[in-house]
Protein backbone atom coordinates (compact mmCIF):
# COMPACT_ATOMS: atom_id res chain seq x y z
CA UNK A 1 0.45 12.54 2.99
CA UNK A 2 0.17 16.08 4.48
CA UNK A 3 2.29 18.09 1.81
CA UNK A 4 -0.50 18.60 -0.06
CA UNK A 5 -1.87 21.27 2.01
CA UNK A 6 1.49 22.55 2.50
CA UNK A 7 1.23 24.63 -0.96
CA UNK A 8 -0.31 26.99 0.94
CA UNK A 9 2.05 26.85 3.85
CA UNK A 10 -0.71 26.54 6.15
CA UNK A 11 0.87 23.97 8.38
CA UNK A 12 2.99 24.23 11.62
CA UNK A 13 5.90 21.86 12.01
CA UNK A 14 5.17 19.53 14.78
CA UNK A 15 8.68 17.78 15.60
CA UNK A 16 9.73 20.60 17.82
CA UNK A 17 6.73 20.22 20.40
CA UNK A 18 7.90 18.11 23.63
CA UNK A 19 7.74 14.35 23.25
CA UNK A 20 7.80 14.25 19.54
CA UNK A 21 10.45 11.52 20.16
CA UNK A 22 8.52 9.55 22.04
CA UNK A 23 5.22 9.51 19.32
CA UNK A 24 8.07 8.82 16.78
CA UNK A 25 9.08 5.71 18.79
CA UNK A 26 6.19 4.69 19.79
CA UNK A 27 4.84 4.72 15.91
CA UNK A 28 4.85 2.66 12.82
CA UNK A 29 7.89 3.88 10.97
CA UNK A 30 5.98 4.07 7.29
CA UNK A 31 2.73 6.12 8.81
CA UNK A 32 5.29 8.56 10.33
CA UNK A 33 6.77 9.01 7.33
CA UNK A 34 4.05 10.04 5.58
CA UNK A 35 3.92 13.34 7.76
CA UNK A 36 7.43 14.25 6.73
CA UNK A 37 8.20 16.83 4.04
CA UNK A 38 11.20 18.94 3.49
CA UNK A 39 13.55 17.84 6.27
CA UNK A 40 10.54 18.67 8.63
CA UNK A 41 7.68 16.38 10.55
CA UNK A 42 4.65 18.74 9.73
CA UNK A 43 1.78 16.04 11.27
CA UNK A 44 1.41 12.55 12.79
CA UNK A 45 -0.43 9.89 11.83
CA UNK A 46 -3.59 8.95 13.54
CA UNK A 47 -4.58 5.75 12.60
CA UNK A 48 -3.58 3.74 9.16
CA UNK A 49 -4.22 1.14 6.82
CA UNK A 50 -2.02 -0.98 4.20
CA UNK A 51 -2.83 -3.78 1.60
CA UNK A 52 -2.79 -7.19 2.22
CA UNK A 53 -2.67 -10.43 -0.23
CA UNK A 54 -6.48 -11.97 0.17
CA UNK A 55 -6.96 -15.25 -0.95
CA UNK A 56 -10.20 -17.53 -2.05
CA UNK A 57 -9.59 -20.47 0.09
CA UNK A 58 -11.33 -22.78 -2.72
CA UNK A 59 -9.17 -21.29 -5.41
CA UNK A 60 -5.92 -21.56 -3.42
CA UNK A 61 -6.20 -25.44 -2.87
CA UNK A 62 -7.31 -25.35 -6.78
CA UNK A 63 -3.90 -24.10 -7.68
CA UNK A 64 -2.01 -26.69 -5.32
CA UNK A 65 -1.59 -25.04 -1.95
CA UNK A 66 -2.65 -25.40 1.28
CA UNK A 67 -1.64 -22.59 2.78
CA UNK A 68 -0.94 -18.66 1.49
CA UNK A 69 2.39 -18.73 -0.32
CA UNK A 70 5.63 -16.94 1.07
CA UNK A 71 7.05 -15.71 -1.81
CA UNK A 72 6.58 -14.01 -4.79
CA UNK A 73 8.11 -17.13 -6.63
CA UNK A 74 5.76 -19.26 -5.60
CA UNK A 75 2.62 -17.35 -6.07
CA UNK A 76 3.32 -17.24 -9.65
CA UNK A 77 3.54 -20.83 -9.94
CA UNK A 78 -0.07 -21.45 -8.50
CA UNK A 79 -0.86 -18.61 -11.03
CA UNK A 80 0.64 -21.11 -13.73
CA UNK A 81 -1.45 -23.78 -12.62
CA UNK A 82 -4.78 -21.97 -12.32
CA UNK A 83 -4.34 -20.85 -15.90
CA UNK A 84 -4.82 -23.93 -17.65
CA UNK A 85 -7.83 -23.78 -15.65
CA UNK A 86 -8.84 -20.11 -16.90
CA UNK A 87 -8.35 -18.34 -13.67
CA UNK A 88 -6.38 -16.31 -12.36
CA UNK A 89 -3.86 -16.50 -9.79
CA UNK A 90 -1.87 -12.42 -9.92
CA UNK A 91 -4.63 -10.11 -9.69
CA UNK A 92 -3.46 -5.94 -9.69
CA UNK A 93 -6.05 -3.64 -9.63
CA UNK A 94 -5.03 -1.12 -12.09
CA UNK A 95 -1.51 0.27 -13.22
CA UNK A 96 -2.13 3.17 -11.08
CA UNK A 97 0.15 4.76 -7.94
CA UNK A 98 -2.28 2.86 -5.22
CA UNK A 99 -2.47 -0.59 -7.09
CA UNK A 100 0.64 -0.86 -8.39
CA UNK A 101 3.42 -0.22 -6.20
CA UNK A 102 2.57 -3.18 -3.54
CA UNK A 103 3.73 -5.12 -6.43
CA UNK A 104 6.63 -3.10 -7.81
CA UNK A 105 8.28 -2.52 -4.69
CA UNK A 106 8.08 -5.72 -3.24
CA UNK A 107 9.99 -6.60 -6.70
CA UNK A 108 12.73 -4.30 -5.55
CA UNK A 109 11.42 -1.30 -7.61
CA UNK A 110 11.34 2.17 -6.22
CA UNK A 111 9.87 5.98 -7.08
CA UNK A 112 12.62 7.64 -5.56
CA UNK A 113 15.81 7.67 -3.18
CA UNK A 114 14.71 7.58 0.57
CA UNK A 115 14.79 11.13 0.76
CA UNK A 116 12.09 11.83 -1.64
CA UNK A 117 14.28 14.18 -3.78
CA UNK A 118 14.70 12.11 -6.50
CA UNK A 119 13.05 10.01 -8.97
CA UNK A 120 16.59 9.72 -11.90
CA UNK A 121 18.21 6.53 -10.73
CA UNK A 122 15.65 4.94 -8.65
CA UNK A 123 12.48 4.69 -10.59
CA UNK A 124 14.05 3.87 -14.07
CA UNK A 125 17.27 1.71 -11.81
CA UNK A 126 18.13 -1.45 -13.28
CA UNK A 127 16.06 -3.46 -10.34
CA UNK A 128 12.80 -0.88 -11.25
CA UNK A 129 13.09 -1.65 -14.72
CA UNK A 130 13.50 -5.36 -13.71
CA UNK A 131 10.37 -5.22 -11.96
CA UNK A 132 8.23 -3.56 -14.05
CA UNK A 133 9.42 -6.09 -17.20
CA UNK A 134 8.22 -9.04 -14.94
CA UNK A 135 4.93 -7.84 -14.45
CA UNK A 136 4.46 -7.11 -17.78
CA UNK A 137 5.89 -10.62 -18.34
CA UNK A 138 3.05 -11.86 -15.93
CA UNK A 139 0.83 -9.82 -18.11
CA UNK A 140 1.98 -11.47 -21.47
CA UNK A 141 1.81 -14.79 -19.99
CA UNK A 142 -1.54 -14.37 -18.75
CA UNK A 143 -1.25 -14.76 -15.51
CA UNK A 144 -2.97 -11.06 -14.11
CA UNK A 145 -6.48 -10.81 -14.46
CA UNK A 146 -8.32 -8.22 -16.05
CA UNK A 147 -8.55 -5.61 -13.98
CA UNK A 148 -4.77 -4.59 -14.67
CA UNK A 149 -6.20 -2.59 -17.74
CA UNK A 150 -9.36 -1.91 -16.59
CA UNK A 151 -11.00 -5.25 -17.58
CA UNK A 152 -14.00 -7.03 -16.24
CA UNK A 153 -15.14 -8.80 -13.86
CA UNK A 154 -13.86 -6.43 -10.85
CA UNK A 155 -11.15 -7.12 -7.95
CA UNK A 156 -13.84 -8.30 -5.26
CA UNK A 157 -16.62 -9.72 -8.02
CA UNK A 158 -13.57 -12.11 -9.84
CA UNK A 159 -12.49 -13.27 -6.13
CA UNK A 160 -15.56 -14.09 -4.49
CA UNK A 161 -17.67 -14.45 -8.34
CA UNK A 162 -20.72 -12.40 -9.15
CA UNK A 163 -24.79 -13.21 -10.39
CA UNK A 164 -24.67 -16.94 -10.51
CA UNK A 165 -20.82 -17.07 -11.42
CA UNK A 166 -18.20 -18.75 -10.02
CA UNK A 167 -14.45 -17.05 -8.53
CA UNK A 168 -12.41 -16.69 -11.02
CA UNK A 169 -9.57 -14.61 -9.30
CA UNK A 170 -7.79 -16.61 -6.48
CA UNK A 171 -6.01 -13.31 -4.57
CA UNK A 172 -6.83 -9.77 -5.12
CA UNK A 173 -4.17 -6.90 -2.92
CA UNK A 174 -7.13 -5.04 -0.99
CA UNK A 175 -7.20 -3.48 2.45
CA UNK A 176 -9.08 -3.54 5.61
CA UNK A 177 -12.05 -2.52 4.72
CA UNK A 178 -13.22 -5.70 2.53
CA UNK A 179 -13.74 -7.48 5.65
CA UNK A 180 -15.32 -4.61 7.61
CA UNK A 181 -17.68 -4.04 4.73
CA UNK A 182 -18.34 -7.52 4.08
CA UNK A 183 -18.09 -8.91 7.52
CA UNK A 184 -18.90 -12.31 7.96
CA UNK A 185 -19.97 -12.81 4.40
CA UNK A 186 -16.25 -13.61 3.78
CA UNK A 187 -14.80 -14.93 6.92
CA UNK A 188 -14.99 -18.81 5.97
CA UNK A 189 -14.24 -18.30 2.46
CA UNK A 190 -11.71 -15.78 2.35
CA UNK A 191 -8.23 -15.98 3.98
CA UNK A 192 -5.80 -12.66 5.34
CA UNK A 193 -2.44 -12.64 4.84
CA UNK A 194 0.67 -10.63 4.54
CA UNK A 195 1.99 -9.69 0.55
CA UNK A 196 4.18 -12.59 -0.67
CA UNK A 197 8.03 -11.71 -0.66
CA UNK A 198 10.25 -10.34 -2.88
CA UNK A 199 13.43 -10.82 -3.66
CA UNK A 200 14.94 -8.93 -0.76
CA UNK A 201 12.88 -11.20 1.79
CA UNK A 202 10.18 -8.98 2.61
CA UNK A 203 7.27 -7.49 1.21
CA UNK A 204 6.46 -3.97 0.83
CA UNK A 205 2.78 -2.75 0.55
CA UNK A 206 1.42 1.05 0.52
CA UNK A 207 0.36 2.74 3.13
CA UNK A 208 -2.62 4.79 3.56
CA UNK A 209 -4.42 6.54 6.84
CA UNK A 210 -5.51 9.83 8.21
CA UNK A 211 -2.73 12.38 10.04
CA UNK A 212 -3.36 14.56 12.65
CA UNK A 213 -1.99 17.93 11.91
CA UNK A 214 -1.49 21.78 13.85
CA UNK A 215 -2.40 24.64 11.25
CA UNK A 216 -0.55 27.70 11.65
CA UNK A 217 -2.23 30.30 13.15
CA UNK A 218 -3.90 27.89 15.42
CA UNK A 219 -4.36 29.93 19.01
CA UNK A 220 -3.71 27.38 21.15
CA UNK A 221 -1.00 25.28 19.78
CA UNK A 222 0.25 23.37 22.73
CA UNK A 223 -3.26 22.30 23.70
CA UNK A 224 -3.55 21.42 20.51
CA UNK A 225 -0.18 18.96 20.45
CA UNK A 226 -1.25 17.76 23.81
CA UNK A 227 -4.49 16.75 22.51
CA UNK A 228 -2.98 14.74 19.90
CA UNK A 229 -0.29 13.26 21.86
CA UNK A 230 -3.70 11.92 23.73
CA UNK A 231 -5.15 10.55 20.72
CA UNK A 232 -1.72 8.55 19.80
CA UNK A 233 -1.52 6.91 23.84
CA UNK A 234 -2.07 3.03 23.52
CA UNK A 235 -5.30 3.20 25.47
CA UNK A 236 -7.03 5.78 22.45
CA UNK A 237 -5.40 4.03 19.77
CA UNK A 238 -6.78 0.33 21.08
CA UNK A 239 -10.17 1.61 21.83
CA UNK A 240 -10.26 3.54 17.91
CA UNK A 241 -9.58 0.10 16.58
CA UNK A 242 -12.16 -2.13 18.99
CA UNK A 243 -14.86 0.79 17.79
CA UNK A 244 -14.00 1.48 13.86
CA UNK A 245 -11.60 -1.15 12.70
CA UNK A 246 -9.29 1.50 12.44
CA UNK A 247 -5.76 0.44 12.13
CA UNK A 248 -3.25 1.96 15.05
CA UNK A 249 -0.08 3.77 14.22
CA UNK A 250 0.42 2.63 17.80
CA UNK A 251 2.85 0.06 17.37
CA UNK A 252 1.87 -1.70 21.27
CA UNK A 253 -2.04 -0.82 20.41
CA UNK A 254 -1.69 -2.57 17.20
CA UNK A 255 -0.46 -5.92 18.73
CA UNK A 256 -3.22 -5.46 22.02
CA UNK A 257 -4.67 -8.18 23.28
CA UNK A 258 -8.03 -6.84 22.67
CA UNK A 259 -7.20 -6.77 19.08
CA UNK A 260 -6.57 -10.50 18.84
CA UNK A 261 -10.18 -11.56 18.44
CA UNK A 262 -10.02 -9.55 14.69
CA UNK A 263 -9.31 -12.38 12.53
CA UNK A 264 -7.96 -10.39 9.50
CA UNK A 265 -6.12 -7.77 11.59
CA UNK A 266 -3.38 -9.77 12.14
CA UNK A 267 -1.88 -9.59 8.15
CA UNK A 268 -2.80 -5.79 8.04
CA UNK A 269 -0.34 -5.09 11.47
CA UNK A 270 2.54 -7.68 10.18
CA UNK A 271 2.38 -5.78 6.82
CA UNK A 272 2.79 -2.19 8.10
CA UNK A 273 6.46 -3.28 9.03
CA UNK A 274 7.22 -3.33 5.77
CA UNK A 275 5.43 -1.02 4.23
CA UNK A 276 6.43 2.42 2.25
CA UNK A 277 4.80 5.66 2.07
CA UNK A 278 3.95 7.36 -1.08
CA UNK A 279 6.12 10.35 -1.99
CA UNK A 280 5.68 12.93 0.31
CA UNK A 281 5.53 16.04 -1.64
CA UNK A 282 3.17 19.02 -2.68
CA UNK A 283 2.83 17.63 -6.56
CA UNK A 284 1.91 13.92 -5.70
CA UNK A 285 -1.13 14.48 -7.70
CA UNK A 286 0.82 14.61 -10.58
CA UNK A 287 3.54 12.59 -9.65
CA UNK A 288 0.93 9.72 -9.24
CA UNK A 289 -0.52 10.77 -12.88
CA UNK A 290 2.97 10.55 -14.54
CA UNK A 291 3.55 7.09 -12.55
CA UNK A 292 0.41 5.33 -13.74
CA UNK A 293 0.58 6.90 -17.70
CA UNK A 294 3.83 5.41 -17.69
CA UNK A 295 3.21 1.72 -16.51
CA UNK A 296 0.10 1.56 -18.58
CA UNK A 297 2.41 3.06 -21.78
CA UNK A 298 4.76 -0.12 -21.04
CA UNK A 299 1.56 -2.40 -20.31
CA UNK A 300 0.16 -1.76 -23.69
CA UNK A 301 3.56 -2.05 -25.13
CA UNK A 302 3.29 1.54 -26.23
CA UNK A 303 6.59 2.01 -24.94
CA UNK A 304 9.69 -0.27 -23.15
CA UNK A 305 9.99 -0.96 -19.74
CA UNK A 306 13.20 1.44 -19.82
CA UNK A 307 11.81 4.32 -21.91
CA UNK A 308 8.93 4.59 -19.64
CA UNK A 309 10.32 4.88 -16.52
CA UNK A 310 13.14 6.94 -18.58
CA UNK A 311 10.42 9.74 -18.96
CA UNK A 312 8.62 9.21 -15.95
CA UNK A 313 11.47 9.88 -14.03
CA UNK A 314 12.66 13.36 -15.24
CA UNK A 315 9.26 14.11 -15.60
CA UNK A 316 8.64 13.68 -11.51
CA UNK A 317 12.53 15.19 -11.18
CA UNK A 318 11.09 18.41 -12.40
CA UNK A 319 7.74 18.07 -10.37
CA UNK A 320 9.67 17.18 -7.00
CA UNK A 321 12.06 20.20 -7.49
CA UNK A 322 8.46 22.63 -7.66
């Protein structure tokens, strides 16, 4: 998010240049959202990136399926199967504000209400709790790998196995750039798709990316929006993906043609529907602290589901009021 650099109020607002409508509709709704703080747009987002499920094709037909499963439901129940196997079929990469909340919203948890003001009644809801108690129910059960508390092997080494051994993860929740980095390394062995659903019929993934913002003081403003409402056309946005693998907040440039040939872009543009911004505010740092500490605290049965997120949320009421 941009509000970060807002604590020095060094930022124009930008939803008051001409055609600010137009980028808005033209845009991914969750990338957008990222830019807004306050009641005010103070950037747009220039390109973006989410998290995807990514399975091991050998360990998916392992655990009984043939294909990526749809739901949430049914994801645990390979992870059933693959147990009695020692594997592992849930894999989260840390209790942490980029890891976790893939997993905890698409459960129907949330940080705050939808105007980011606050946390009391949303994070530590009866759904949030909910959520959070069945991934630490996953946890008990052993169906999450290691990596949940910082255990070995890593995300990538347990999925595609490391110095002479085999996979022992069958999904991981990564994003784009496993397949850029590893390129055709993982094309036949790997397989793209969207987060399974929760139990409102969708999933809902994090969103990440780079914004394009005008800082006050700047002496030619309007050249400077114009440029930017350049960078966001369909042609720019298309032509950033073909030559970085960048992700388009360019909802028409994301679905181009000339994008079709990118075998794992396809889950990464079908997830960004769905997907939810972190709070927008000048104190994520330590919102995101207080957000991890807690669902490790409830993890390691330090604490309950419910008294965690009890004290998490006042704690982040206070920081969003700051």
């Amino acid at each position: 998010t941009v509000s970060i650099s807002l604590i020095s109020n060094s930022l124009q607002k930008v939803d008051g240049f001409p055609g600010f409508d137009q980028v808005v509709a033209d845009s991914f709704k969750g990338p957008m959202s990222t830019n807004y703080y306050d009641g005010s747009y103070y950037g747009v987002p220039l390109d973006t990136n989410t998290k995807i499920a990514i399975y091991n094709k050998e360990l998916l037909a392992e655990a009984g399926a043939s294909a990526p499963p749809a739901t949430i439901d049914e994801l645990v129940e390979l992870a059933r199967n693959l147990k009695a196997k020692g594997k592992f079929g849930i894999t989260i990469g840390g209790p942490d504000a980029w890891n976790m909340p893939p997993w905890f919203w698409s459960l129907g948890g949330r940080i705050t209400d939808d105007n980011y003001t606050t946390a009391t009644g949303h994070l530590n809801s009866d759904a949030s709790v909910k959520a959070l108690e069945t991934i630490i129910g996953w946890n008990d059960e052993g169906l999450l790998a290691p990596p949940i508390l910082g255990g070995q092997p890593g995300t990538w080494e347990g999925l595609r196995g490391e110095e002479g051994k085999p996979a022992s993860y069958m999904m991981i929740n990564e994003g784009p750039w496993f397949f850029s980095i590893l390129g055709d390394a993982v094309k036949d062995n790997m397989i793209p798709a969207k987060m399974p659903n929760g139990p409102d019929g969708a999933s809902h993934s994090v969103i990440g990316g780079q914004n394009m913002v005008i800082f006050e003081g700047a002496k030619q403003p309007d050249a400077a929006w114009t440029f930017t409402q350049f960078m966001l056309t369909e042609e720019i946005q298309t032509l950033m993906a073909v030559k970085t693998g960048a992700i388009p907040t360019n909802v028409a440039a994301a679905n181009a043609e000339e994008l079709k040939n990118v075998y794992y872009l396809g889950a990464y543009v079908a997830e960004m529907d769905t997907a939810l911004a972190r709070t927008p505010s000048a104190n994520w740092n330590q919102i995101s602290d207080v957000f991890g500490k807690a669902f490790e605290t409830a993890l390691r049965k330090e604490s309950s589901a419910k008294d965690a997120l009890d004290k998490a949320a006042a704690e982040i009421d206070a920081l969003l009021k700051k």
